[in-house]
C-alpha atoms as a PDB file:
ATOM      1  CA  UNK A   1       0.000   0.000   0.000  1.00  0.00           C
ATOM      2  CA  UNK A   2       1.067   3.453  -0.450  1.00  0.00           C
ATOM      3  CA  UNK A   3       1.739   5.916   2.045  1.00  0.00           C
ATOM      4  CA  UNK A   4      -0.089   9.458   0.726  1.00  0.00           C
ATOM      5  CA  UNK A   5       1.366  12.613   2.405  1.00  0.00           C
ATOM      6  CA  UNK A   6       1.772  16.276   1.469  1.00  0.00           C
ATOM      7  CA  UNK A   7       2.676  15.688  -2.446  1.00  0.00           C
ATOM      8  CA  UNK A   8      -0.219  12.999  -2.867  1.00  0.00           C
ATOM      9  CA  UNK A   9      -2.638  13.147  -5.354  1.00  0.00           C
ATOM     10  CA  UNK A  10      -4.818  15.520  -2.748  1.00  0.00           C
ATOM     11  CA  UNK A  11      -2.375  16.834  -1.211  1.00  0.00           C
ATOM     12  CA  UNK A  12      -0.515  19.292  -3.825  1.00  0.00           C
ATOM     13  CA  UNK A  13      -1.662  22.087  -1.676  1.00  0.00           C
ATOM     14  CA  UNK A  14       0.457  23.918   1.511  1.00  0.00           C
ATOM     15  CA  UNK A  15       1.321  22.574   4.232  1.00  0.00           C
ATOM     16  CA  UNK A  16      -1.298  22.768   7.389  1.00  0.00           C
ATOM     17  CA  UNK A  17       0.601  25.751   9.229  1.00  0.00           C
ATOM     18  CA  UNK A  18       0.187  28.047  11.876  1.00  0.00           C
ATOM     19  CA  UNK A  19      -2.469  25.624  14.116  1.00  0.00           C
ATOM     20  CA  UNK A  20      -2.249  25.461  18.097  1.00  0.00           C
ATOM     21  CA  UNK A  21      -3.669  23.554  20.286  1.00  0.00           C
ATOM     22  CA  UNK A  22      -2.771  20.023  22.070  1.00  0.00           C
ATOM     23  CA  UNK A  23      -3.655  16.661  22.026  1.00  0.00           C
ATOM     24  CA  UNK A  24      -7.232  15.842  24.322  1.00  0.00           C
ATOM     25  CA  UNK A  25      -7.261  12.874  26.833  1.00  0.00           C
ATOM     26  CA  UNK A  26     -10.204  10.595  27.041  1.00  0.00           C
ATOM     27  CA  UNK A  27      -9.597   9.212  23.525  1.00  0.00           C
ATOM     28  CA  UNK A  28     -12.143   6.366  24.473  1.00  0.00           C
ATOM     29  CA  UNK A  29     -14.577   9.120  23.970  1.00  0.00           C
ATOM     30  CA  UNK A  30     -16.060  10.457  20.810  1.00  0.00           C
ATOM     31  CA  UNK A  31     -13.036  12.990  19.935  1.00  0.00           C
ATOM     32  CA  UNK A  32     -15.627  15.826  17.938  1.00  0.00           C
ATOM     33  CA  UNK A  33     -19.197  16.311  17.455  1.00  0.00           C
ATOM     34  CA  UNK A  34     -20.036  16.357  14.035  1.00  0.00           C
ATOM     35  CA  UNK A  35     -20.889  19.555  12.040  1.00  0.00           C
ATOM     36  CA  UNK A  36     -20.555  21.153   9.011  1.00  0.00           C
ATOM     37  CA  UNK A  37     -18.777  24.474   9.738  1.00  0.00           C
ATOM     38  CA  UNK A  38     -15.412  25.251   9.474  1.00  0.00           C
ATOM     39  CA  UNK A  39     -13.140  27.896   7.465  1.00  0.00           C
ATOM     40  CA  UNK A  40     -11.181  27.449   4.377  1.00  0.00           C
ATOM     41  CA  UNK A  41      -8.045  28.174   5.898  1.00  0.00           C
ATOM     42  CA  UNK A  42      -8.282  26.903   9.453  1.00  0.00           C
ATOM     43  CA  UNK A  43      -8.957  23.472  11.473  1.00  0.00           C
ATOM     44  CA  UNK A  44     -11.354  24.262  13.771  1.00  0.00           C
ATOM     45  CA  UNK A  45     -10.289  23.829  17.527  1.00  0.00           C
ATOM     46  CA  UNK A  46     -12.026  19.836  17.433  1.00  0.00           C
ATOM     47  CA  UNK A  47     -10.514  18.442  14.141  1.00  0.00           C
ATOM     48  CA  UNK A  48      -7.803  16.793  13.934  1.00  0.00           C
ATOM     49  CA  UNK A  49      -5.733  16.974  10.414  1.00  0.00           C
ATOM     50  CA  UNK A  50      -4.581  14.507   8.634  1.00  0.00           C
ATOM     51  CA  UNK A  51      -0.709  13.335   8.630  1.00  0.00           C
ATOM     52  CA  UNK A  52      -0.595  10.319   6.004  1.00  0.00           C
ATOM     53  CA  UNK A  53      -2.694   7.907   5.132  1.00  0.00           C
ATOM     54  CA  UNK A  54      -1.299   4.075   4.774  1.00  0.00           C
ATOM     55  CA  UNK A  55      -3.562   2.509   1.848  1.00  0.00           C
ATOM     56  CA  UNK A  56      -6.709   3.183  -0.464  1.00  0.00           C
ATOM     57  CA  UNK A  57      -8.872   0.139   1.798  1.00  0.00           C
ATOM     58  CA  UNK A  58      -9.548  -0.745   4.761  1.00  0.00           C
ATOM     59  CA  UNK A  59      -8.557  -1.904   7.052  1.00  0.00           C
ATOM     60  CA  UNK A  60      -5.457   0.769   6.996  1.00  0.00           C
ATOM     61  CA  UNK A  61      -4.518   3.947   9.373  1.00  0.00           C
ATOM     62  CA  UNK A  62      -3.906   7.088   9.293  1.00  0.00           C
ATOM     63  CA  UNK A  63      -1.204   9.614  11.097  1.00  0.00           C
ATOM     64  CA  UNK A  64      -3.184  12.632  12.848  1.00  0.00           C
ATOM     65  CA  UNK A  65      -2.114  15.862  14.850  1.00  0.00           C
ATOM     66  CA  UNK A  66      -3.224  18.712  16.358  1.00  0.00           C
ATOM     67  CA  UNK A  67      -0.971  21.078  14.974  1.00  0.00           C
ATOM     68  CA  UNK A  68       2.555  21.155  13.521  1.00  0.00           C
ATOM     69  CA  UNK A  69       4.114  20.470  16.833  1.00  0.00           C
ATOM     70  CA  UNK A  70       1.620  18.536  18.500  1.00  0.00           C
ATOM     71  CA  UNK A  71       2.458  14.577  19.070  1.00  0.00           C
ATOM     72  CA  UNK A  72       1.172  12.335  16.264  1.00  0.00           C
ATOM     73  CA  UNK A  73      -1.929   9.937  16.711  1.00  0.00           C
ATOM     74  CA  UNK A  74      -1.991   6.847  14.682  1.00  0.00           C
ATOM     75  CA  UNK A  75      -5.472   6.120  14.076  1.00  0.00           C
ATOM     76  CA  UNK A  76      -6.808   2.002  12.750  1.00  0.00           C
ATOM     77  CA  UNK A  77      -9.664   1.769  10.204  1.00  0.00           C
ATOM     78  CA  UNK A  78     -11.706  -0.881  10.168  1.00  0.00           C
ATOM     79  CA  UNK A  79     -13.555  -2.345   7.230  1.00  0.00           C
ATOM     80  CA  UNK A  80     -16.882  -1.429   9.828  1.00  0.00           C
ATOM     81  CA  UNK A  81     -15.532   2.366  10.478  1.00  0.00           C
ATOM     82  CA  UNK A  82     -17.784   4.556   9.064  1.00  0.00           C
ATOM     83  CA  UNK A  83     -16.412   7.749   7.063  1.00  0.00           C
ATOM     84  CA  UNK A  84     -18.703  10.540   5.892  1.00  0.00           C
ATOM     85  CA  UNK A  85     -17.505  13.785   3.550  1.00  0.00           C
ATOM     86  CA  UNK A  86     -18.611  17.057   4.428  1.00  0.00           C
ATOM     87  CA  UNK A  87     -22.515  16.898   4.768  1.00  0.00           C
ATOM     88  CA  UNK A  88     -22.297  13.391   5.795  1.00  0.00           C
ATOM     89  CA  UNK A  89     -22.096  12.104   2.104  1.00  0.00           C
ATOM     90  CA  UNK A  90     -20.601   8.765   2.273  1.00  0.00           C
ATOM     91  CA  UNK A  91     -17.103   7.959   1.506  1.00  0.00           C
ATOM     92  CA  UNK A  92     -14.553   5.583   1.955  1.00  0.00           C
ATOM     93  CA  UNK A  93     -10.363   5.636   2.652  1.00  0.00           C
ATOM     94  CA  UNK A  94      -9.611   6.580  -0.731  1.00  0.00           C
ATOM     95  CA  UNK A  95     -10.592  10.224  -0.317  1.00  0.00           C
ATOM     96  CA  UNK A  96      -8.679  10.891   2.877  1.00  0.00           C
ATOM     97  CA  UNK A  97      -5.306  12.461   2.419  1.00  0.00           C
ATOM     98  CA  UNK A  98      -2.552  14.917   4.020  1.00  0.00           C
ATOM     99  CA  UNK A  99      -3.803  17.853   5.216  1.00  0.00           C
ATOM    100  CA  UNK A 100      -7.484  17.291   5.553  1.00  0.00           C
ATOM    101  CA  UNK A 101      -9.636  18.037   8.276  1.00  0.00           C
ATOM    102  CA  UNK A 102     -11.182  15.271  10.004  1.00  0.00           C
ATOM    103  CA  UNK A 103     -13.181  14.458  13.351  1.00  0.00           C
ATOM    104  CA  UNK A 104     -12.770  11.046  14.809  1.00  0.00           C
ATOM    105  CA  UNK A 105     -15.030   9.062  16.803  1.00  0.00           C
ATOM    106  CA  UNK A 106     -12.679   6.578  18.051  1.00  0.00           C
ATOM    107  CA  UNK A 107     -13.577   2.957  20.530  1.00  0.00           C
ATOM    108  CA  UNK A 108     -11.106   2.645  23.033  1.00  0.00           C
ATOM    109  CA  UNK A 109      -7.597   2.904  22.630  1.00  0.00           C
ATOM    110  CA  UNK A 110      -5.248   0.550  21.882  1.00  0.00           C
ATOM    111  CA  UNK A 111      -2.437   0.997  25.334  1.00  0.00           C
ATOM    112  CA  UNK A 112       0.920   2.211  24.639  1.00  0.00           C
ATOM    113  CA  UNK A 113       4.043   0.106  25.495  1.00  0.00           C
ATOM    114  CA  UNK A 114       5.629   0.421  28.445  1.00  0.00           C
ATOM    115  CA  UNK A 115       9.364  -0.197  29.534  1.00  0.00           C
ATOM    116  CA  UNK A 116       9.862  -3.830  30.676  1.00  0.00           C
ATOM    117  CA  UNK A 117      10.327  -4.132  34.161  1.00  0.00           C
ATOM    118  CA  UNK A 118      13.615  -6.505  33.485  1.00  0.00           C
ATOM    119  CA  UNK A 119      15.747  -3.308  32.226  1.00  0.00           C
ATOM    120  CA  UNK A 120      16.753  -0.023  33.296  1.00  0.00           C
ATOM    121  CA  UNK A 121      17.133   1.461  29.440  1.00  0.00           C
ATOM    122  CA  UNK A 122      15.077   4.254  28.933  1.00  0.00           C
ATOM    123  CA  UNK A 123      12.139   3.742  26.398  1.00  0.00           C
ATOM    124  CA  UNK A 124      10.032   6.454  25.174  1.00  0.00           C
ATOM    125  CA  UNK A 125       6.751   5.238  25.149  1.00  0.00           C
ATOM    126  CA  UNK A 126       4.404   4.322  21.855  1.00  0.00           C
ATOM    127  CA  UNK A 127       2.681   6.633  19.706  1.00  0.00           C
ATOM    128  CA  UNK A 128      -0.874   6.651  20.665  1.00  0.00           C
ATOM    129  CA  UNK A 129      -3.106   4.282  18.581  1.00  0.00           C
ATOM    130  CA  UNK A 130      -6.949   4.687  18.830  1.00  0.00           C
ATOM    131  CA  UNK A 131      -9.442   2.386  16.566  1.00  0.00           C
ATOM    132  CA  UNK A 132     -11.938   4.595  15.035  1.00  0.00           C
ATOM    133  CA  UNK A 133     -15.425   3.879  14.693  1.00  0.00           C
ATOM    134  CA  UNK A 134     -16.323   7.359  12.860  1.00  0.00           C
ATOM    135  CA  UNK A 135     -14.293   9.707  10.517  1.00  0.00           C
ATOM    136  CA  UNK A 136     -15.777  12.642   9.181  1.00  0.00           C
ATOM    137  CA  UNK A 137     -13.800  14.645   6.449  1.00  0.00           C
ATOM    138  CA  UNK A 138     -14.887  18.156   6.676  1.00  0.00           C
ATOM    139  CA  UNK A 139     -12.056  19.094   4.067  1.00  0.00           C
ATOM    140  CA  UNK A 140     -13.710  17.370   0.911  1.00  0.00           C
ATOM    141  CA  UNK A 141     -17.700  17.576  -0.737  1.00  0.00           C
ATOM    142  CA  UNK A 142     -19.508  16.630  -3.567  1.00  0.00           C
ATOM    143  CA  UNK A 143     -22.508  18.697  -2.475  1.00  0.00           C
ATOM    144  CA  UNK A 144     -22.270  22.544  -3.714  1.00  0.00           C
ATOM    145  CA  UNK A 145     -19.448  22.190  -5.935  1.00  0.00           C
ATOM    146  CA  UNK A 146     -21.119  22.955  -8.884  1.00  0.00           C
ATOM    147  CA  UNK A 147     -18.961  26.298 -10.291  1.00  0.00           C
ATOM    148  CA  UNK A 148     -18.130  28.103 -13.597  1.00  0.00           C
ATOM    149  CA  UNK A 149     -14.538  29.017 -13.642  1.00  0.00           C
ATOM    150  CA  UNK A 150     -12.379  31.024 -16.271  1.00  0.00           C
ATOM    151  CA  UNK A 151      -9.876  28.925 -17.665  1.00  0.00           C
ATOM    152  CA  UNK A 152      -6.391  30.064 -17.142  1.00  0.00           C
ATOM    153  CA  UNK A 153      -4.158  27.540 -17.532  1.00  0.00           C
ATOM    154  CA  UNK A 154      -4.341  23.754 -19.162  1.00  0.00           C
ATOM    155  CA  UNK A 155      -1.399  21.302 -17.969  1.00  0.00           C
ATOM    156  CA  UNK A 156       0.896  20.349 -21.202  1.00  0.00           C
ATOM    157  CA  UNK A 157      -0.120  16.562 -20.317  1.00  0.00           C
ATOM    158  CA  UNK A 158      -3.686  17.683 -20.195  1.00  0.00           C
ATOM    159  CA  UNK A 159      -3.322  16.400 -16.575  1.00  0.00           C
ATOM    160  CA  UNK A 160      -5.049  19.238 -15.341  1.00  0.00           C
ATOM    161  CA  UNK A 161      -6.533  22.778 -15.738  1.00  0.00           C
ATOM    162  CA  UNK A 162      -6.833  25.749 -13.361  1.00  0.00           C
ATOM    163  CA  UNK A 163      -9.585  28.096 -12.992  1.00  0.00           C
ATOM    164  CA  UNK A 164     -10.651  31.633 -11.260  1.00  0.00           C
ATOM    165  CA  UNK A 165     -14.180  30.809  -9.959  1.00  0.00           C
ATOM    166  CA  UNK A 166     -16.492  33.317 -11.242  1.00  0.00           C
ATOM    167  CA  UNK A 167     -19.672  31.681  -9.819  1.00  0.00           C
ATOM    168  CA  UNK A 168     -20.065  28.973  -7.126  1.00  0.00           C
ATOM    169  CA  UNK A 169     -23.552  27.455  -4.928  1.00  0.00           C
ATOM    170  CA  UNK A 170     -23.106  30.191  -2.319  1.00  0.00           C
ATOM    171  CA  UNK A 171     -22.171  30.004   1.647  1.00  0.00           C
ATOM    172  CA  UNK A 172     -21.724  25.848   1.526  1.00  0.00           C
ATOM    173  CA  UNK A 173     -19.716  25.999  -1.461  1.00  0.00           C
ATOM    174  CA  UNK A 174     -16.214  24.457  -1.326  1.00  0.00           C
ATOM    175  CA  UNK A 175     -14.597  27.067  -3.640  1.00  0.00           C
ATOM    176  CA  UNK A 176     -14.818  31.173  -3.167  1.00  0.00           C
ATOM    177  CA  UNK A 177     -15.549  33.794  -5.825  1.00  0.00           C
ATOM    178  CA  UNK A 178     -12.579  34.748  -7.567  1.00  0.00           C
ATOM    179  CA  UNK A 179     -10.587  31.890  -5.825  1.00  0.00           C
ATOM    180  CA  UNK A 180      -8.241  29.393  -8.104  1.00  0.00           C
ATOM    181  CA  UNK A 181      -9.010  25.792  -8.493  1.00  0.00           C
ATOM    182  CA  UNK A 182      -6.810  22.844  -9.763  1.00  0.00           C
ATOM    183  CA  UNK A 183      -8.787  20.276 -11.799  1.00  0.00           C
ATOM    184  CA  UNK A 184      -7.875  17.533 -12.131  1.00  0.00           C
ATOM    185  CA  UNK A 185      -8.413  16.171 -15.889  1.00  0.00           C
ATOM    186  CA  UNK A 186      -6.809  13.776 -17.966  1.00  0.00           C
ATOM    187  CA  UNK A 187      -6.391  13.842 -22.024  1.00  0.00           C
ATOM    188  CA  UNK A 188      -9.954  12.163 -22.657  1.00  0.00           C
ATOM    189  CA  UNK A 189     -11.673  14.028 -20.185  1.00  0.00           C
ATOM    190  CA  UNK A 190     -15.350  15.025 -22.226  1.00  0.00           C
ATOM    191  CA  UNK A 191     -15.991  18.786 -22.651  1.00  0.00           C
ATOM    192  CA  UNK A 192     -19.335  19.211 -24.041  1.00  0.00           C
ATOM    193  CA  UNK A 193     -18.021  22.471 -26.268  1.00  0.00           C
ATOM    194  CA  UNK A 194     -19.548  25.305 -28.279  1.00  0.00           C
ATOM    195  CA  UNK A 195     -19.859  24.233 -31.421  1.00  0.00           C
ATOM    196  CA  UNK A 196     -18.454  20.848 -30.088  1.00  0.00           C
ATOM    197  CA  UNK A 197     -20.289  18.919 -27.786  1.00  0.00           C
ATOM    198  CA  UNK A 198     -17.987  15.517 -28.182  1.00  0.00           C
ATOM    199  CA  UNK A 199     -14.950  17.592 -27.181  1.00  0.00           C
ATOM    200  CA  UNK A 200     -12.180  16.702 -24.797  1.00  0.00           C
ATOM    201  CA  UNK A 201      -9.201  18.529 -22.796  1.00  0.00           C
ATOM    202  CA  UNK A 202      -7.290  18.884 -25.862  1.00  0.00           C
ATOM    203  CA  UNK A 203      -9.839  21.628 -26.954  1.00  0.00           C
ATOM    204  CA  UNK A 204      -9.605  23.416 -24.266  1.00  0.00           C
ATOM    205  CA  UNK A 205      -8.256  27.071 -24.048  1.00  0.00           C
ATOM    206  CA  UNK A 206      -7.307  29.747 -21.676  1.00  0.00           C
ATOM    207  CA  UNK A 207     -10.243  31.893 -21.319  1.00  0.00           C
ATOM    208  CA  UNK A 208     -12.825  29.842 -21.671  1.00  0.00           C
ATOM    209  CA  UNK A 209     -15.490  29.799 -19.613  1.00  0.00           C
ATOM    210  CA  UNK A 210     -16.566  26.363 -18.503  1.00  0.00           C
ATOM    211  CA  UNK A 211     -19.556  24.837 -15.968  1.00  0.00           C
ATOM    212  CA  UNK A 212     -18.919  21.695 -14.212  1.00  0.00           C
ATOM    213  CA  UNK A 213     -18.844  19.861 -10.136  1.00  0.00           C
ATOM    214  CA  UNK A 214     -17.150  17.167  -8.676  1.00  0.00           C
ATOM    215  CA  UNK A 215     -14.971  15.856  -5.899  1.00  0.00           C
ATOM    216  CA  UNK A 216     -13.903  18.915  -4.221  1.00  0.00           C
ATOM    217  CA  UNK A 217     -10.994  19.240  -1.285  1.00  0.00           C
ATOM    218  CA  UNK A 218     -11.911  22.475   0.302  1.00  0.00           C
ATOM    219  CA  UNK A 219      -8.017  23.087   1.566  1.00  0.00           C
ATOM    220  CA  UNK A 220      -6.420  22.646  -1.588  1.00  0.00           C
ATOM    221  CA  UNK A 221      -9.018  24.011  -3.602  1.00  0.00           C
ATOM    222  CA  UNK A 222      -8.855  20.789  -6.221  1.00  0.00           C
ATOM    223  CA  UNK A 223     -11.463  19.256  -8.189  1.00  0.00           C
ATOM    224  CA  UNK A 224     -10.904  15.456  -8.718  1.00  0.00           C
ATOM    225  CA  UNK A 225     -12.491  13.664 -11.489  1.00  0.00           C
ATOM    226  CA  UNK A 226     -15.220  16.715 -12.985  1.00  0.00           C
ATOM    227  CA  UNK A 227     -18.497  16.028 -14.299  1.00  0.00           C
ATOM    228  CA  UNK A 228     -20.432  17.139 -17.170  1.00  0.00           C
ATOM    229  CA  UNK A 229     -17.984  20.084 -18.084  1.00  0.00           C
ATOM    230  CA  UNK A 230     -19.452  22.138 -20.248  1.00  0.00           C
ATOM    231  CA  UNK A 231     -18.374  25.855 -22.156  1.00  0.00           C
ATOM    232  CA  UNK A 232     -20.453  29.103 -21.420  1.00  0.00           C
ATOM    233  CA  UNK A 233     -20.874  32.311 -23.552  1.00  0.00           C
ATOM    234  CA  UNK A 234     -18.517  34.599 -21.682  1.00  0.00           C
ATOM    235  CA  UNK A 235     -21.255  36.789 -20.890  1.00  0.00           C
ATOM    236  CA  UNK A 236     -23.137  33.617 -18.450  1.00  0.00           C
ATOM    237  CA  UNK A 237     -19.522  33.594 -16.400  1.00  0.00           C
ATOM    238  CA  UNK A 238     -21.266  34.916 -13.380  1.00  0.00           C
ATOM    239  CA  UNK A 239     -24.433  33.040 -13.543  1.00  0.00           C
ATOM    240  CA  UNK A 240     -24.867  29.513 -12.045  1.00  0.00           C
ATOM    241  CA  UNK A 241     -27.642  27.613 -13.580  1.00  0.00           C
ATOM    242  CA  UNK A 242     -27.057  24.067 -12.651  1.00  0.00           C
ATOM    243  CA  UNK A 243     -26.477  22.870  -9.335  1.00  0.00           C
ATOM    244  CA  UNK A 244     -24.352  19.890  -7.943  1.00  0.00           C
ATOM    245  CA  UNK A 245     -26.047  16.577  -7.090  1.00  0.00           C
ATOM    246  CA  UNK A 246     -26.027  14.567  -3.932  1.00  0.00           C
ATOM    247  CA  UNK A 247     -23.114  14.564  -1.763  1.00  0.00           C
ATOM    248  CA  UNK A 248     -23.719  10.805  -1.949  1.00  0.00           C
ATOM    249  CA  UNK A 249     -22.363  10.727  -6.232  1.00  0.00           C
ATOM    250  CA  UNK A 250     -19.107   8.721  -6.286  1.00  0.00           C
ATOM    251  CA  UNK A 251     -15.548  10.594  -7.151  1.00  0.00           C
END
């Protein structure tokens, strides 16, 4: 399995910086209550973000923190843990990566080694290891991703494009006005074009103004895998008239 961290496929964005706060004791006991606020920038004061992440399926783990210089927490999934995106659509360990935003519900945890009793060599004791029987990523959504986005820049690989959001689904929307987005496309990606409807990525230009939703990681402002992208008359950049479906459509 591979180990994802900051330069995984989600994680292309900045390093989490700037965070306080320490680790909580009691981590028998449901670590955050579950809601759907939180800022762009920020973890809020209950979520924990996310360090690496060992493999794709459970069971696996994943490495959490605090903050920069809090201690790590190694946390077990379990085929049976449950893990929910932003407004509880479902998801699975695939879509967790470095740098997210997550709140644990974790059973009780597994007790750290201790230094035999048959030496006097100092041992520092085990990470912490909790089993978790919830994880909620408040960092990615499917729901209110829907955006049309200036094109500024397409990847020479047609790997991917980037975009300055000119109109998003308002407050719950993963992406600001005006913000940048990575997309992430490949070279037979469908863009339903002007003129074109069967097009691809290869047709696409700076300054084009395209419609589309999809996997979104609020942090690192990427779209993964968009769906039903489709060119605007500049003069609709600013107006949004489709929406996003259920949180609950795959990646």
């Amino acid at each position: 399995m591979s180990l994802r961290t900051g330069i995984s496929r989600m994680g292309r964005f900045a390093a989490v910086a700037g965070m306080t706060g320490v680790l909580v004791a009691g981590l028998g006991m449901p670590v955050a209550s579950h809601a759907a606020g939180g800022t762009h920038k920020n973890a809020a004061s209950n979520d924990w973000v996310v360090v690496s992440v060992a493999g794709d399926t459970a069971p696996t783990s994943m490495v959490v923190q605090r903050g920069p210089n809090s201690r790590e927490v190694t946390v077990d999934i379990s085929p049976s843990t449950t893990i929910v995106r932003r407004f509880n659509g479902k998801s699975d360990p695939s879509e967790l990566s470095a740098g997210d935003h997550v709140q644990i519900t974790a059973l009780t945890p597994v007790a750290a080694a201790t230094t035999p009793a048959t030496t006097t060599t100092t041992v520092a004791p085990a990470a912490p290891v909790i089993t978790a029987s919830a994880i909620k990523d408040n960092s990615i959504q499917v729901a209110y991703t829907q955006i049309n986005g200036r094109v500024v820049f397409v990847g020479r690989g047609l790997e991917r494009m980037v975009v300055r959001v000119t109109a998003n689904e308002g407050s719950n929307a993963a992406i600001h006005l005006n913000d940048i987005a990575t997309v992430d496309t490949t070279s037979t990606t469908p863009v339903d074009l002007i003129g074109k409807p069967n097009g691809t990525m290869a047709d696409v230009r700076p300054g084009m103004v395209l419609t589309f939703y999809g996997l979104t990681n609020r942090e690192g402002h990427i779209v993964f895998a968009p769906h039903d992208i489709t060119q605007l008359l500049p003069t609709s950049a600013k107006t949004l008239t489709k929406a996003a479906p259920s949180n609950n459509t795959p990646k």
